[in-house]
PDB file of N, CA and C in Angstrom:
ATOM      1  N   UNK A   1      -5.483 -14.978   1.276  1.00  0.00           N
ATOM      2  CA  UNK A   1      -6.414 -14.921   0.163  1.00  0.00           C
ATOM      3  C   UNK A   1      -5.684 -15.344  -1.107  1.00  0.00           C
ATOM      4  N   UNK A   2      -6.577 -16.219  -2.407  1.00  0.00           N
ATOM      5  CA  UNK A   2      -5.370 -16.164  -3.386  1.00  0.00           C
ATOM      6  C   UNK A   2      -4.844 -15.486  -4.147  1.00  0.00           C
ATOM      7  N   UNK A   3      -4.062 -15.314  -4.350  1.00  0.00           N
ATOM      8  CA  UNK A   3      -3.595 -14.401  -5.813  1.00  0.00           C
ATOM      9  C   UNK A   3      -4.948 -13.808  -6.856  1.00  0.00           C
ATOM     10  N   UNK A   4      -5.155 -12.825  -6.962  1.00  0.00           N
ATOM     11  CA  UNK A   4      -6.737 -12.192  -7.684  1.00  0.00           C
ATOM     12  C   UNK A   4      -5.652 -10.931  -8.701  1.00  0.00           C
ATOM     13  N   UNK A   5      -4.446 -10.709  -9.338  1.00  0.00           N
ATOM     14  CA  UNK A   5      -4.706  -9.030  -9.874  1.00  0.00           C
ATOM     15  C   UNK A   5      -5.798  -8.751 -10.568  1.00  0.00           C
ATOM     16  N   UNK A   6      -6.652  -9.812 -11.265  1.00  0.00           N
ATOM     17  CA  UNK A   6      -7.593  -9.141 -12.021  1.00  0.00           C
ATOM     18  C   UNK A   6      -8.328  -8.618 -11.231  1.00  0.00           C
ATOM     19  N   UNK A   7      -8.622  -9.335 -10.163  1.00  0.00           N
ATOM     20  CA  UNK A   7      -9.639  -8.195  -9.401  1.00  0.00           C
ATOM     21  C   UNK A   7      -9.372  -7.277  -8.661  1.00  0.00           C
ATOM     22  N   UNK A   8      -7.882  -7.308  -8.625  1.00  0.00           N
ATOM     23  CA  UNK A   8      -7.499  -6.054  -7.763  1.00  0.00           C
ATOM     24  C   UNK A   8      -7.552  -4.612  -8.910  1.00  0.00           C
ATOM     25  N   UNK A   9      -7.144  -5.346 -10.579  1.00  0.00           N
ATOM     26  CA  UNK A   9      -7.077  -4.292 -11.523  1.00  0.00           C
ATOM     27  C   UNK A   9      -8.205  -3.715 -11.391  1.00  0.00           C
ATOM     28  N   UNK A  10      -9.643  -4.536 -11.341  1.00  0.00           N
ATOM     29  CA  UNK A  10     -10.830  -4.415 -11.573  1.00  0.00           C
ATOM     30  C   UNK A  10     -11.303  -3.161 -10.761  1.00  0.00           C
ATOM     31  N   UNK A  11     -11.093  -3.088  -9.469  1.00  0.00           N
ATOM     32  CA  UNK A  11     -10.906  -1.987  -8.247  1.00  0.00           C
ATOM     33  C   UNK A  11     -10.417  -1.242  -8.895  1.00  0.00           C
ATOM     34  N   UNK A  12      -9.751  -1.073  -9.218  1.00  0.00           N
ATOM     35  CA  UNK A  12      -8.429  -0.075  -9.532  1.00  0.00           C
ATOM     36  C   UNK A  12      -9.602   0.951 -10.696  1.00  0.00           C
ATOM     37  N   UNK A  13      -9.604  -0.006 -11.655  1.00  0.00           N
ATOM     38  CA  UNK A  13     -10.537   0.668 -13.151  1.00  0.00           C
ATOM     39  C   UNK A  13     -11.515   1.157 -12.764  1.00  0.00           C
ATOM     40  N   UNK A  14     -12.920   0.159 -11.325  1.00  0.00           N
ATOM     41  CA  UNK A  14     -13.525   0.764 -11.071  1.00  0.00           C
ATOM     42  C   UNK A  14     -13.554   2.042  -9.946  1.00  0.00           C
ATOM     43  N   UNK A  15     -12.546   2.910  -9.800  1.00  0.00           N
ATOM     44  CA  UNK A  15     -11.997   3.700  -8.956  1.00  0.00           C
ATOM     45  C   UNK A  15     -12.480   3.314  -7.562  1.00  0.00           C
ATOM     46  N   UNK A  16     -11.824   2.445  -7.381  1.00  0.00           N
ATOM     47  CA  UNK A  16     -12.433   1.687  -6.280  1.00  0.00           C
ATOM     48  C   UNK A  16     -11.442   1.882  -4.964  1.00  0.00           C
ATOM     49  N   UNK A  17     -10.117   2.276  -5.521  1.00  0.00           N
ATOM     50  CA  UNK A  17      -8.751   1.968  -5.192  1.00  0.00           C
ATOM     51  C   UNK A  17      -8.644   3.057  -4.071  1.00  0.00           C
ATOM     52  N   UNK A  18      -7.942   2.824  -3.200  1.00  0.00           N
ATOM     53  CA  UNK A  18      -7.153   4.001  -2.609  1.00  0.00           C
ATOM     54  C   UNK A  18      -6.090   3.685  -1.533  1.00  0.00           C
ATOM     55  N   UNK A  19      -4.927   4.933  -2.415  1.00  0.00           N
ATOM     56  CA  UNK A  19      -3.516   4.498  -2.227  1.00  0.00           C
ATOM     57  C   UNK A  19      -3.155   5.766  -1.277  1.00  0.00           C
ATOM     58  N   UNK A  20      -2.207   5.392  -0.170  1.00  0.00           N
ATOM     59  CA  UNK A  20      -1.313   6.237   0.825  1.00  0.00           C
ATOM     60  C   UNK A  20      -0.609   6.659   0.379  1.00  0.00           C
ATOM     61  N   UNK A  21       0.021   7.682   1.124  1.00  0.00           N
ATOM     62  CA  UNK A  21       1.210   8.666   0.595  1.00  0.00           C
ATOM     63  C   UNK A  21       1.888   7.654   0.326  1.00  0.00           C
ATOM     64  N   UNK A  22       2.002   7.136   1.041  1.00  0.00           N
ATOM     65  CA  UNK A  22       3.468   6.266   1.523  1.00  0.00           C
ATOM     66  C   UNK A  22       3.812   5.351   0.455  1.00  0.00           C
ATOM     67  N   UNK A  23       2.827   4.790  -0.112  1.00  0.00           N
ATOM     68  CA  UNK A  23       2.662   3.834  -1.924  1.00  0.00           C
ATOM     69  C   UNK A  23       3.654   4.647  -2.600  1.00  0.00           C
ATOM     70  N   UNK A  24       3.273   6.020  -2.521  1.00  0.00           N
ATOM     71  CA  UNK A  24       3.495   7.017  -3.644  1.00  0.00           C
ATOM     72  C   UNK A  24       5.166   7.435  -2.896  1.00  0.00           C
ATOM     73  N   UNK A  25       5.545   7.337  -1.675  1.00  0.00           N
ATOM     74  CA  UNK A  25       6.502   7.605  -1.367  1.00  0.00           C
ATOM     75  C   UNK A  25       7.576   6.096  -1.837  1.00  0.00           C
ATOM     76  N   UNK A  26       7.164   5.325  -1.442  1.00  0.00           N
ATOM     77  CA  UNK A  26       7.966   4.117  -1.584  1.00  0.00           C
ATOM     78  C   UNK A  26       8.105   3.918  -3.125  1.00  0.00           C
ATOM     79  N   UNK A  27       7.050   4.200  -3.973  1.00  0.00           N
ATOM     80  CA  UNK A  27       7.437   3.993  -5.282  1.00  0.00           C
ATOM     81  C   UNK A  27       8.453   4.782  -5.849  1.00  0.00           C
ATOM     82  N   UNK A  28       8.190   6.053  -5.393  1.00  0.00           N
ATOM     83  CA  UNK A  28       9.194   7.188  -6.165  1.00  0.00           C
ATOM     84  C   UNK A  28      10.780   7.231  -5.605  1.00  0.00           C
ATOM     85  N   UNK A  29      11.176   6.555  -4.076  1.00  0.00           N
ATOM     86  CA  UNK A  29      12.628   6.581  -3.768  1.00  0.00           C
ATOM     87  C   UNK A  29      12.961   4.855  -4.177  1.00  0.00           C
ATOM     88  N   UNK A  30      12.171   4.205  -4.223  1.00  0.00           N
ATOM     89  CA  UNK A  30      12.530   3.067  -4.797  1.00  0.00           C
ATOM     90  C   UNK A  30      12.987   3.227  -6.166  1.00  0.00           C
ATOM     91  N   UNK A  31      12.332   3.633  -6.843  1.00  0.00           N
ATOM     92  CA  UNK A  31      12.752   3.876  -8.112  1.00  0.00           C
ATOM     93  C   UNK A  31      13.879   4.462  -8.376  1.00  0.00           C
ATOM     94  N   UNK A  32      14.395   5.822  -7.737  1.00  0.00           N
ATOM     95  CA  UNK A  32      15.080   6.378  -8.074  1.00  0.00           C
ATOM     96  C   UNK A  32      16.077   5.817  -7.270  1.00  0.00           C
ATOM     97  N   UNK A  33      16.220   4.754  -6.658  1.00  0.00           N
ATOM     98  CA  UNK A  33      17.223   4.064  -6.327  1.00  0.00           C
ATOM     99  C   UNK A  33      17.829   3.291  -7.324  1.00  0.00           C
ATOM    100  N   UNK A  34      16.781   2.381  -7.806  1.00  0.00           N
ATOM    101  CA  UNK A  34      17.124   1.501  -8.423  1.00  0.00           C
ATOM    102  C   UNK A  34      17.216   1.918 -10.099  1.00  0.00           C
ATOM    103  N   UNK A  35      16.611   3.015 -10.713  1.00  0.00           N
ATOM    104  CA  UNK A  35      16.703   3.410 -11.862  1.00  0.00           C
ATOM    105  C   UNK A  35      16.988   5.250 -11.983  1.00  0.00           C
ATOM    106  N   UNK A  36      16.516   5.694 -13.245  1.00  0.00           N
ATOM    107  CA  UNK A  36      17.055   7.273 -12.819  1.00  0.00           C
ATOM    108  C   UNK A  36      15.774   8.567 -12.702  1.00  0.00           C
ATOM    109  N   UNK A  37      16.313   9.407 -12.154  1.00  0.00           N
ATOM    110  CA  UNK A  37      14.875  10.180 -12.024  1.00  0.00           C
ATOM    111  C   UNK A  37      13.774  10.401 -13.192  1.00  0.00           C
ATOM    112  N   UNK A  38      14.547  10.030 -14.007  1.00  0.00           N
ATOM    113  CA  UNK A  38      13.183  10.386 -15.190  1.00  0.00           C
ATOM    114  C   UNK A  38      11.962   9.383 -15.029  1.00  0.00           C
ATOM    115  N   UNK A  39      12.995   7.890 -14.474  1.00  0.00           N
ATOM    116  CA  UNK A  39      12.055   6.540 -14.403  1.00  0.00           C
ATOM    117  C   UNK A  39      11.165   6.796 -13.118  1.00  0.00           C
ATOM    118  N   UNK A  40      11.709   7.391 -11.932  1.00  0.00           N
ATOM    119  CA  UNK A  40      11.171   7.729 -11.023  1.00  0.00           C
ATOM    120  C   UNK A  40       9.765   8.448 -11.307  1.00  0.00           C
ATOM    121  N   UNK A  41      10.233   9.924 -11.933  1.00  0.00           N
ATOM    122  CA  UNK A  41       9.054  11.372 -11.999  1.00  0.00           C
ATOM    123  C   UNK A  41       7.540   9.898 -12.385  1.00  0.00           C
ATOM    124  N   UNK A  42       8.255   9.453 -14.017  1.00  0.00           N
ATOM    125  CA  UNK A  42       7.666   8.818 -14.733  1.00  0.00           C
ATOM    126  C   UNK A  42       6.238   7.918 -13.889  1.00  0.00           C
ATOM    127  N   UNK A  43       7.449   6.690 -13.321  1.00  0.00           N
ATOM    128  CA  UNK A  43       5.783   6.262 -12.424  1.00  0.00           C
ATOM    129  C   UNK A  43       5.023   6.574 -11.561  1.00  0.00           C
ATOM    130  N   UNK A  44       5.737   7.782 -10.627  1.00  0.00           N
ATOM    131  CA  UNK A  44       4.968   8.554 -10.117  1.00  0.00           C
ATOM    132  C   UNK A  44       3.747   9.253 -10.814  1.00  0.00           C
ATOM    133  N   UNK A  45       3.843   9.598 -11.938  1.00  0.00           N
ATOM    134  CA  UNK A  45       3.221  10.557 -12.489  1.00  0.00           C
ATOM    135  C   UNK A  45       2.126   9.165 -12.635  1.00  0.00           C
ATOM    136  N   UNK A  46       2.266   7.922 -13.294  1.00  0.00           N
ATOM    137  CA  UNK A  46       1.494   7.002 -13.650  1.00  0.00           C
ATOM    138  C   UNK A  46       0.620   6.709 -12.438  1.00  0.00           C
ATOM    139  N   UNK A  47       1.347   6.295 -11.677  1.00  0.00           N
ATOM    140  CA  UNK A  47       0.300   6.380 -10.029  1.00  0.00           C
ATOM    141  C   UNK A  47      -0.469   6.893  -9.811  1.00  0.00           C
ATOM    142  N   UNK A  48      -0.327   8.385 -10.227  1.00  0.00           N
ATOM    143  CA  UNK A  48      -0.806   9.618  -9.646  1.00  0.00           C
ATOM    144  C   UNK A  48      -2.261   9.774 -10.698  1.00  0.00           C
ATOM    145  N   UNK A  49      -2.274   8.919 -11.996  1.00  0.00           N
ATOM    146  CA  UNK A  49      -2.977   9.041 -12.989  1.00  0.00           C
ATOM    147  C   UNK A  49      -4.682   7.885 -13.004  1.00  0.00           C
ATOM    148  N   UNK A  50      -4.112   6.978 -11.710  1.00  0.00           N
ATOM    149  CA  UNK A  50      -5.046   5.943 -11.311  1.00  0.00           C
ATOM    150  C   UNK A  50      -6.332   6.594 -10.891  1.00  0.00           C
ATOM    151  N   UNK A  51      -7.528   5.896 -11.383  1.00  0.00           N
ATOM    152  CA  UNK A  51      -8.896   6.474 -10.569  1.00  0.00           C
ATOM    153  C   UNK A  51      -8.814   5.880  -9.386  1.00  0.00           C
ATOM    154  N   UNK A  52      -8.051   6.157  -8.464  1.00  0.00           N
ATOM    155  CA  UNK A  52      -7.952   6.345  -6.942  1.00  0.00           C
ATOM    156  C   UNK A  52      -8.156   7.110  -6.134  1.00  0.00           C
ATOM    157  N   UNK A  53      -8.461   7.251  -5.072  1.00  0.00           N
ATOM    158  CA  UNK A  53      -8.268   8.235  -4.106  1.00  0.00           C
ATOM    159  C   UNK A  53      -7.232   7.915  -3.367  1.00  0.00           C
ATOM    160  N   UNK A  54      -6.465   8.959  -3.179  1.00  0.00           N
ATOM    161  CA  UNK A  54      -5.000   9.243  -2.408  1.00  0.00           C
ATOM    162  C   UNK A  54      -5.129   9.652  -1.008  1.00  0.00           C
ATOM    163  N   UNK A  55      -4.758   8.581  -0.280  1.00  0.00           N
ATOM    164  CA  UNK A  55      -4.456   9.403   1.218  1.00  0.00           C
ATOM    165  C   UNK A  55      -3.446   9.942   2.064  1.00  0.00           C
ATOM    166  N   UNK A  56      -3.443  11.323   1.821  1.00  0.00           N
ATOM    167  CA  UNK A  56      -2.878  12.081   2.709  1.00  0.00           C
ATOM    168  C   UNK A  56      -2.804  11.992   4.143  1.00  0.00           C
ATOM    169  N   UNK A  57      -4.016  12.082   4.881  1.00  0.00           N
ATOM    170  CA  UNK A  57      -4.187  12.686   5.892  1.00  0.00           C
ATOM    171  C   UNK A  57      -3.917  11.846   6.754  1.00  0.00           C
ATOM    172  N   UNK A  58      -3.543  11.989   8.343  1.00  0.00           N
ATOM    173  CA  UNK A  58      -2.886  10.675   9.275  1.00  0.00           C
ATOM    174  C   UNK A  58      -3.822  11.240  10.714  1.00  0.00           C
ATOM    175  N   UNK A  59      -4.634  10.187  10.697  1.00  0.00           N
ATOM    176  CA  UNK A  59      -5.404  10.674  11.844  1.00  0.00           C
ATOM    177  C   UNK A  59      -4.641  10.161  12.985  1.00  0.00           C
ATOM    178  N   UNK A  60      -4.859  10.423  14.125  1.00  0.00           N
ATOM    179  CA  UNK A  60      -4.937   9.739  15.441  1.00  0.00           C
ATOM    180  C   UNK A  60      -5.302   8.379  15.457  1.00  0.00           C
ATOM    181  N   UNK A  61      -6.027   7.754  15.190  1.00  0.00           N
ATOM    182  CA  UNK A  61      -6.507   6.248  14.946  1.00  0.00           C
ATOM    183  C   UNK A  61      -5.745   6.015  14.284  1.00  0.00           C
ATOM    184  N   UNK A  62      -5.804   5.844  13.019  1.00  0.00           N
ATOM    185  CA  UNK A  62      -4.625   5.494  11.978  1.00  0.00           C
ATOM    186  C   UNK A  62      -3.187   5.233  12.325  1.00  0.00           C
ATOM    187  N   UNK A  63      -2.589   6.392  13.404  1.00  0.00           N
ATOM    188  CA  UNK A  63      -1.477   6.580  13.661  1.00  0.00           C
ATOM    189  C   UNK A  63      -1.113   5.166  14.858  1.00  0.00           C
ATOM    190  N   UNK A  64      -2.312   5.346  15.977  1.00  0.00           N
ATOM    191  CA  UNK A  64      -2.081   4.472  17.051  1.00  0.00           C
ATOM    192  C   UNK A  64      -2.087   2.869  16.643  1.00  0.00           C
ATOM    193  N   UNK A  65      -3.148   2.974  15.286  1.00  0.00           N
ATOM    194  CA  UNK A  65      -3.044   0.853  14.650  1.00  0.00           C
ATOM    195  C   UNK A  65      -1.759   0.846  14.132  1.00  0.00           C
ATOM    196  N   UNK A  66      -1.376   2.056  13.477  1.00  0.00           N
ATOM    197  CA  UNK A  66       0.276   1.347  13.136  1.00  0.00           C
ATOM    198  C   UNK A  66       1.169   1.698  14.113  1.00  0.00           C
ATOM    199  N   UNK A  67       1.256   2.081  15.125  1.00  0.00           N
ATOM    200  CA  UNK A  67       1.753   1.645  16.283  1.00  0.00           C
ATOM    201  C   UNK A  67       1.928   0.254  16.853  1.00  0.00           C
ATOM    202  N   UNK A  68       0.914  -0.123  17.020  1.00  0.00           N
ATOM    203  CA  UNK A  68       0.776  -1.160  17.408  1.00  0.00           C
ATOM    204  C   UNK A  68       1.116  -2.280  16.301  1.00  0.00           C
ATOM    205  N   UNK A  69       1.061  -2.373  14.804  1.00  0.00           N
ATOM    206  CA  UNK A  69       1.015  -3.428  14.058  1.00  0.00           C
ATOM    207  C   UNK A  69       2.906  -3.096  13.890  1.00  0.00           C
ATOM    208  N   UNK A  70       3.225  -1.987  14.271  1.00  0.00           N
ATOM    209  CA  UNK A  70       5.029  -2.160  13.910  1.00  0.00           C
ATOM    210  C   UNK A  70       5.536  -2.566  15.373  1.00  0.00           C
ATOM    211  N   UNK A  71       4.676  -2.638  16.354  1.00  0.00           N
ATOM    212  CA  UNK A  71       5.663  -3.142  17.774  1.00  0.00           C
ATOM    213  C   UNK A  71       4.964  -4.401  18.239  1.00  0.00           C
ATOM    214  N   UNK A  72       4.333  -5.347  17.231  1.00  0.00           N
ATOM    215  CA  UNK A  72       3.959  -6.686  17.692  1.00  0.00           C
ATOM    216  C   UNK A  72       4.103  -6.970  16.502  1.00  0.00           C
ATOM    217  N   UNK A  73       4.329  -6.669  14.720  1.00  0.00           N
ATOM    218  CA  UNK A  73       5.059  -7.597  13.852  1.00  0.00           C
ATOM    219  C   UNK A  73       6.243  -7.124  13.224  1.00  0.00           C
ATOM    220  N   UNK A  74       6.747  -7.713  12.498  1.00  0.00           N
ATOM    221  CA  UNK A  74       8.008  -7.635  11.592  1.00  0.00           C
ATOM    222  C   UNK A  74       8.152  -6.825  10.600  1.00  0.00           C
ATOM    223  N   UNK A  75       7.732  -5.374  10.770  1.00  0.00           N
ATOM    224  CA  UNK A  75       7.301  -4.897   9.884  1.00  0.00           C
ATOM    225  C   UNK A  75       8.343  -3.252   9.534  1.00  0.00           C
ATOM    226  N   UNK A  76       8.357  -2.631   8.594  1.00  0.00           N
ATOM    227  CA  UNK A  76       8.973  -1.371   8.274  1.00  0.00           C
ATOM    228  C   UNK A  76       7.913  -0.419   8.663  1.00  0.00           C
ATOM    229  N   UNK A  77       8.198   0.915   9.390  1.00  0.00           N
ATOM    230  CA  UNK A  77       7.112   1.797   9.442  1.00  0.00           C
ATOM    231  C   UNK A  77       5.938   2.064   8.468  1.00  0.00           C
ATOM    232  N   UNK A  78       6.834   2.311   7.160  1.00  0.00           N
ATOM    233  CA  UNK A  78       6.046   2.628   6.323  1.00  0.00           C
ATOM    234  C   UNK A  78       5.204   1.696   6.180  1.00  0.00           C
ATOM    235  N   UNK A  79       5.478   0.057   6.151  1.00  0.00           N
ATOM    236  CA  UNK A  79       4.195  -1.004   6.116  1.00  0.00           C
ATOM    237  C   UNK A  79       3.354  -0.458   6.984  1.00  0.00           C
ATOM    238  N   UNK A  80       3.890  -0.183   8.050  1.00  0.00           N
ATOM    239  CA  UNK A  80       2.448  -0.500   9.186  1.00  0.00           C
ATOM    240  C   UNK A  80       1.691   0.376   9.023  1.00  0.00           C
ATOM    241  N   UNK A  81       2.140   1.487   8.315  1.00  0.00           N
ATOM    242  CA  UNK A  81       1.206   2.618   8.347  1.00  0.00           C
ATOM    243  C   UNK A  81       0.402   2.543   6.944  1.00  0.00           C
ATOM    244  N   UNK A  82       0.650   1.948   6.001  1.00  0.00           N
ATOM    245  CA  UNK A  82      -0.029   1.522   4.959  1.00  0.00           C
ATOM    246  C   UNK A  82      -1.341   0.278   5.253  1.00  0.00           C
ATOM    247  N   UNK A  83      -0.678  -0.881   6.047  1.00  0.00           N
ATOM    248  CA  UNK A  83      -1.842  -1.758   6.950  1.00  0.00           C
ATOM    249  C   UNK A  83      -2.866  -0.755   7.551  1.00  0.00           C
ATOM    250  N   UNK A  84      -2.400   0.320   8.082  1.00  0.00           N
ATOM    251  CA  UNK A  84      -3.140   0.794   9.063  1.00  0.00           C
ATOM    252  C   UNK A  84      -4.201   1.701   8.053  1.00  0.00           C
ATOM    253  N   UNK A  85      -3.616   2.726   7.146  1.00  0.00           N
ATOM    254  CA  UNK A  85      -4.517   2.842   6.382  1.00  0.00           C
ATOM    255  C   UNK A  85      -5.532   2.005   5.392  1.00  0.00           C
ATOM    256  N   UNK A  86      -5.279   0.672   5.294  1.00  0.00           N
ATOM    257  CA  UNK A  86      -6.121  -0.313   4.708  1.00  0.00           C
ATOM    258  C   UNK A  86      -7.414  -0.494   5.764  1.00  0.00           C
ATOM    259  N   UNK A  87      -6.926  -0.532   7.005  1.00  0.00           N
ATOM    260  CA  UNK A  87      -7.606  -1.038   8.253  1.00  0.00           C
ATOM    261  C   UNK A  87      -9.158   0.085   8.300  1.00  0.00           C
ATOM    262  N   UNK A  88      -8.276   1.484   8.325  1.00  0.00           N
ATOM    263  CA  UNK A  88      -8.785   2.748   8.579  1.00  0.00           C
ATOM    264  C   UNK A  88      -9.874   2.638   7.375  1.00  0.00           C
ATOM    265  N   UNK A  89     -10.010   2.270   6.200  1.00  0.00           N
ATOM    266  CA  UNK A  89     -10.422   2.680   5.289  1.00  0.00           C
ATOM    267  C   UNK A  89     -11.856   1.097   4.846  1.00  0.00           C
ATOM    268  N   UNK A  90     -11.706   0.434   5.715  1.00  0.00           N
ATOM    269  CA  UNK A  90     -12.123  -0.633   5.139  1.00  0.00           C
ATOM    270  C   UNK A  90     -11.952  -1.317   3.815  1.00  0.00           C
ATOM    271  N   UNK A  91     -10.761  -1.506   3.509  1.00  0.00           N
ATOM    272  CA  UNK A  91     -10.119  -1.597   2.418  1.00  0.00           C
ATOM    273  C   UNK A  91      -8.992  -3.211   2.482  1.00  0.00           C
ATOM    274  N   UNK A  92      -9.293  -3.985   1.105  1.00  0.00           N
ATOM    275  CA  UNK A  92      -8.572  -4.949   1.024  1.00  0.00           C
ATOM    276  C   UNK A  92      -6.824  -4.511   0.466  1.00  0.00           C
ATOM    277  N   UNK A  93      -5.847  -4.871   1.318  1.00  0.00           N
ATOM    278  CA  UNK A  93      -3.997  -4.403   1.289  1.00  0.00           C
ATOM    279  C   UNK A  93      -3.947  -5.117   0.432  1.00  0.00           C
ATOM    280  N   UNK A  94      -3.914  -4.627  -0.910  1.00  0.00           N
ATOM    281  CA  UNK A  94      -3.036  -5.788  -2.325  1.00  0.00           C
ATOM    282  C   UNK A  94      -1.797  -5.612  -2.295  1.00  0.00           C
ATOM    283  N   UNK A  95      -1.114  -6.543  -2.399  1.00  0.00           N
ATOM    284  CA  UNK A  95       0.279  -6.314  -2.030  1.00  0.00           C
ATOM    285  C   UNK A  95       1.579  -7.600  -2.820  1.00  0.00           C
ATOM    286  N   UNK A  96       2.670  -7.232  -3.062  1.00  0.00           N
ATOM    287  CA  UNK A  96       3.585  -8.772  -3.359  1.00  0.00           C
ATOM    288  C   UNK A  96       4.440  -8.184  -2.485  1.00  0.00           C
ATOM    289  N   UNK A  97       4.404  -8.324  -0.654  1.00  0.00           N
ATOM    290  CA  UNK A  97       5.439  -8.095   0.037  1.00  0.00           C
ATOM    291  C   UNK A  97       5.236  -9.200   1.308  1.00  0.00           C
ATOM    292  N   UNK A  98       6.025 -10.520   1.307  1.00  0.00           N
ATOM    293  CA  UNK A  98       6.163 -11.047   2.707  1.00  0.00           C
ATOM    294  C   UNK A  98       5.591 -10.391   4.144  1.00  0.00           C
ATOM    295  N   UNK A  99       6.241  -9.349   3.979  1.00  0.00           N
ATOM    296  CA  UNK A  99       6.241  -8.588   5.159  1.00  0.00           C
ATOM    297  C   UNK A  99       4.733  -8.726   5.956  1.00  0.00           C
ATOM    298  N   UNK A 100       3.835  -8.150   4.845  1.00  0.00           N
ATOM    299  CA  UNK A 100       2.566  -8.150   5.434  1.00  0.00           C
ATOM    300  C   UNK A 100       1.685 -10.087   5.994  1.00  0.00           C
ATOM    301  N   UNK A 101       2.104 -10.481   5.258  1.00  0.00           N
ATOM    302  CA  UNK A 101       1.466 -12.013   6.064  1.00  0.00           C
ATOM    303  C   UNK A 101       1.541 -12.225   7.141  1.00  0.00           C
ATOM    304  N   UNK A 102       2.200 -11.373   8.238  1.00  0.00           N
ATOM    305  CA  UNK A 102       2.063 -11.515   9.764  1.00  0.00           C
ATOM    306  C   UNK A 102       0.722 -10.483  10.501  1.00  0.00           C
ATOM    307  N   UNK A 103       0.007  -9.905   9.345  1.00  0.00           N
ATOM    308  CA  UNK A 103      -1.518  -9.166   9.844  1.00  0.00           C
ATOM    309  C   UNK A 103      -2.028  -9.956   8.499  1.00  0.00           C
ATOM    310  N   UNK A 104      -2.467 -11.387   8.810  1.00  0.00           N
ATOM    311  CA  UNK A 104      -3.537 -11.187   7.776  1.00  0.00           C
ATOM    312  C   UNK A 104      -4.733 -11.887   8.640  1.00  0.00           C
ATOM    313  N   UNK A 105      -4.640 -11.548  10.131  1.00  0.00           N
ATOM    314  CA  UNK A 105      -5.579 -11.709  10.902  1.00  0.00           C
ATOM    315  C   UNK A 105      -6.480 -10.148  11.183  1.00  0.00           C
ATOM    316  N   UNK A 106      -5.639  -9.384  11.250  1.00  0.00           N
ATOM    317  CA  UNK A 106      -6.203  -8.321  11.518  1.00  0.00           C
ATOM    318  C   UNK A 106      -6.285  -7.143  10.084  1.00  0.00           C
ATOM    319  N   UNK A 107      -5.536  -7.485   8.442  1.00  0.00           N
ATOM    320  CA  UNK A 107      -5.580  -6.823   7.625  1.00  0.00           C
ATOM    321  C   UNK A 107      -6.030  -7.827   6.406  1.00  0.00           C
ATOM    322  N   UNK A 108      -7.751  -7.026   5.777  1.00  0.00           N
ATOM    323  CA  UNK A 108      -7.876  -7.952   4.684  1.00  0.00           C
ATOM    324  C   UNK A 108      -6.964  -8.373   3.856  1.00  0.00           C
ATOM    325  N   UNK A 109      -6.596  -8.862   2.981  1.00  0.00           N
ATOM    326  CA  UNK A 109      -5.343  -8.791   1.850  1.00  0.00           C
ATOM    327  C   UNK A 109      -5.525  -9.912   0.599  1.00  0.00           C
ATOM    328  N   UNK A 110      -4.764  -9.105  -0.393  1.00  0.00           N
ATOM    329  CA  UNK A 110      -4.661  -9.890  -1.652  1.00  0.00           C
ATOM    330  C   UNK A 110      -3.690  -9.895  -2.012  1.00  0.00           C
ATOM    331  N   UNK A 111      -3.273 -10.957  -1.845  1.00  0.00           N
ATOM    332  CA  UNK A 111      -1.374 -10.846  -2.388  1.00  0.00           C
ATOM    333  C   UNK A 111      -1.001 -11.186  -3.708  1.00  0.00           C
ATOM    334  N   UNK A 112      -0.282 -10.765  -4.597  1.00  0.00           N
ATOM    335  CA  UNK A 112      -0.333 -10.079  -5.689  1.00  0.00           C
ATOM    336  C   UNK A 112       1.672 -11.688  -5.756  1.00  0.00           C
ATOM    337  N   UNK A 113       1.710 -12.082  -6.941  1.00  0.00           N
ATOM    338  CA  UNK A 113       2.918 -13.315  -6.737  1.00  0.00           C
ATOM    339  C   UNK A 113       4.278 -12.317  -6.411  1.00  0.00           C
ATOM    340  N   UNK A 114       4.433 -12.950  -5.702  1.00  0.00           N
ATOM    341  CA  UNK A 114       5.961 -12.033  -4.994  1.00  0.00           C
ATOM    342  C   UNK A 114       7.169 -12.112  -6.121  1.00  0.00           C
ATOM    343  N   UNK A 115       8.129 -11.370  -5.663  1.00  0.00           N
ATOM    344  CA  UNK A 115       9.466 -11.033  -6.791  1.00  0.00           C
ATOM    345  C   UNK A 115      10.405 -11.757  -7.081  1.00  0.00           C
TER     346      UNK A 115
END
């Protein structure tokens, strides 16, 4: 799909959005890898401030598509289980990560210009 953030912002504003733990996990040890916990708490807290809905919960379905999308592509757990919650949710994966272009048969997506 091409490059859209405005319309991914647009989702976002119109609480349209909804983000996995795992967003919220990857943002906050990324960060505090690469910068210091205050920068960390910080965008967490900003994340956490989006009209989104947050998903917690890991069903059985959910669990078995990212099964399957981490042992037939190239992928980190945490991707597949983020695909899988896109999948689960009927939801377009906005994303600036390579990784995911090996499901964009089986995961809607909007890829966001990479780093």
């Amino acid at each position: 799909m091409p490059d859209d953030p405005v319309a991914a912002l647009q989702r976002v504003r119109a609480g349209q959005a909804v983000i996995p733990f795992l967003t919220l996990l990857e943002t906050y040890y990324v960060s505090l890898q690469e910068n210091t916990e205050t920068i960390a708490e910080k965008r967490y807290a900003l994340l956490k401030q989006l009209p989104a809905r947050f998903l917690y919960d890991l069903d059985e379905p959910t669990l078995l598509t990212a099964g399957q999308f981490n042992a037939r592509h190239r992928l980190s757990l945490a991707d597949a289980l983020i695909a899988a919650f896109a999948v689960r949710e009927g939801a377009i994966l906005v994303h600036k990560d390579p990784e995911f272009e090996s499901l964009s048969k089986q995961v809607k997506q909007e890829t966001l210009p990479y780093k």
